[in-house]
C-alpha atoms as a PDB file:
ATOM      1  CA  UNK A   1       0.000   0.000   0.000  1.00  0.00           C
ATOM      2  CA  UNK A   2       1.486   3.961  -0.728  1.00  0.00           C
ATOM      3  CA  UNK A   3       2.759   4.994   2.331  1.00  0.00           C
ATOM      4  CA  UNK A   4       0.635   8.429   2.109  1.00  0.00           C
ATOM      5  CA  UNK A   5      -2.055   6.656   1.939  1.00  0.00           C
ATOM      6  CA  UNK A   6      -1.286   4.538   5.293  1.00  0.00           C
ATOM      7  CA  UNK A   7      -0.447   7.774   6.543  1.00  0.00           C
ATOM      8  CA  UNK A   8      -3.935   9.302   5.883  1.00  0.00           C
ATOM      9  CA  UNK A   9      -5.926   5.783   6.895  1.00  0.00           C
ATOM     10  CA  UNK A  10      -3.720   6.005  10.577  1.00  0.00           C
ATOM     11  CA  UNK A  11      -4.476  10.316  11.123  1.00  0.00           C
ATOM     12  CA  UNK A  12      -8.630   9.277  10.185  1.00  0.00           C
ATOM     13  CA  UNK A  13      -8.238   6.102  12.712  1.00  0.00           C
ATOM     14  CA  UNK A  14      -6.600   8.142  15.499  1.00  0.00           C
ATOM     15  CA  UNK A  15      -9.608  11.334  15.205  1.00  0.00           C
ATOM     16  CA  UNK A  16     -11.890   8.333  15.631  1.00  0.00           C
ATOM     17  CA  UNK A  17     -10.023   6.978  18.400  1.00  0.00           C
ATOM     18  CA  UNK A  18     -10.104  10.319  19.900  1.00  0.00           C
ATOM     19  CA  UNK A  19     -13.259  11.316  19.268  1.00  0.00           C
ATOM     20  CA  UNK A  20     -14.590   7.982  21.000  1.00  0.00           C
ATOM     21  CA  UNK A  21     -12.009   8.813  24.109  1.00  0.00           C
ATOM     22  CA  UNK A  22     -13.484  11.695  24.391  1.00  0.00           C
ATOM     23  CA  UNK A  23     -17.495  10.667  23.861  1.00  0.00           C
ATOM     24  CA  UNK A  24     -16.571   8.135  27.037  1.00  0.00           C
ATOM     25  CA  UNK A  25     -15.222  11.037  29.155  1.00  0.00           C
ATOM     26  CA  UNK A  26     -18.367  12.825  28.435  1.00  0.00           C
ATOM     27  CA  UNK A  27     -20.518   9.583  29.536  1.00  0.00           C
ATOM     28  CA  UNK A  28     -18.719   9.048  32.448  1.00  0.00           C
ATOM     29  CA  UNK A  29     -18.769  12.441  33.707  1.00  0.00           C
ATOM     30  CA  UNK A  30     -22.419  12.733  33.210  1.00  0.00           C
ATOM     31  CA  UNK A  31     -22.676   9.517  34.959  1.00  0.00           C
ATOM     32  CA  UNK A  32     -20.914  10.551  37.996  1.00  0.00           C
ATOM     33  CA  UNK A  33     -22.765  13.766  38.197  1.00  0.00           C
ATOM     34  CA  UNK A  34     -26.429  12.378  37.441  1.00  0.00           C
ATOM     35  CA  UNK A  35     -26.953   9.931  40.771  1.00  0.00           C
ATOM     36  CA  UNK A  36     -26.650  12.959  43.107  1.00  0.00           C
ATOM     37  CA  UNK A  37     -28.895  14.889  40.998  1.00  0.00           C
ATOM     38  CA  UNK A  38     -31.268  11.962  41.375  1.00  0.00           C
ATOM     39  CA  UNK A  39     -30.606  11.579  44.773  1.00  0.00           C
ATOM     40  CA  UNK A  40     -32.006  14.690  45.807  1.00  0.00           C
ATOM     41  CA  UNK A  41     -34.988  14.881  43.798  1.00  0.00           C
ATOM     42  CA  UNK A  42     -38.403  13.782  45.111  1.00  0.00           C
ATOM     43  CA  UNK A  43     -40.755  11.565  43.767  1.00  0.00           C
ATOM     44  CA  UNK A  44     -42.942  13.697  42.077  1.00  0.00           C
ATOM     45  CA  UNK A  45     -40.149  15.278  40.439  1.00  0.00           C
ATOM     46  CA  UNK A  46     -38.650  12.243  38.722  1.00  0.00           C
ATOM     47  CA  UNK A  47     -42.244  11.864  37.994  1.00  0.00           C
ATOM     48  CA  UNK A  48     -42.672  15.299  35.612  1.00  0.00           C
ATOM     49  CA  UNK A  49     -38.723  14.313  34.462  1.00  0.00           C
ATOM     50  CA  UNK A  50     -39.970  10.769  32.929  1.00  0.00           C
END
């Protein structure tokens, strides 16, 4: 295969990988932030949020 080519397939499949990293960091920061959000919230309120 022409090494530019490689080149350019490896820089598109490292913004992916990045892109995914960074999609996961989002998830798991929402994650951690969500449960005390719930925690607080009465019954009624998860209620209207569903």
């Amino acid at each position: 295969m022409n090494a530019e080519l490689e080149y350019t397939m490896m820089q598109h499949h490292a913004a992916e990988l990045r892109a995914a990293a960074a999609e996961q960091r989002r998830v798991r920061e929402a994650s951690r932030t969500r449960p005390v959000e719930r925690r607080h919230r009465s019954v009624f309120a998860r209620f209207l949020a569903s």
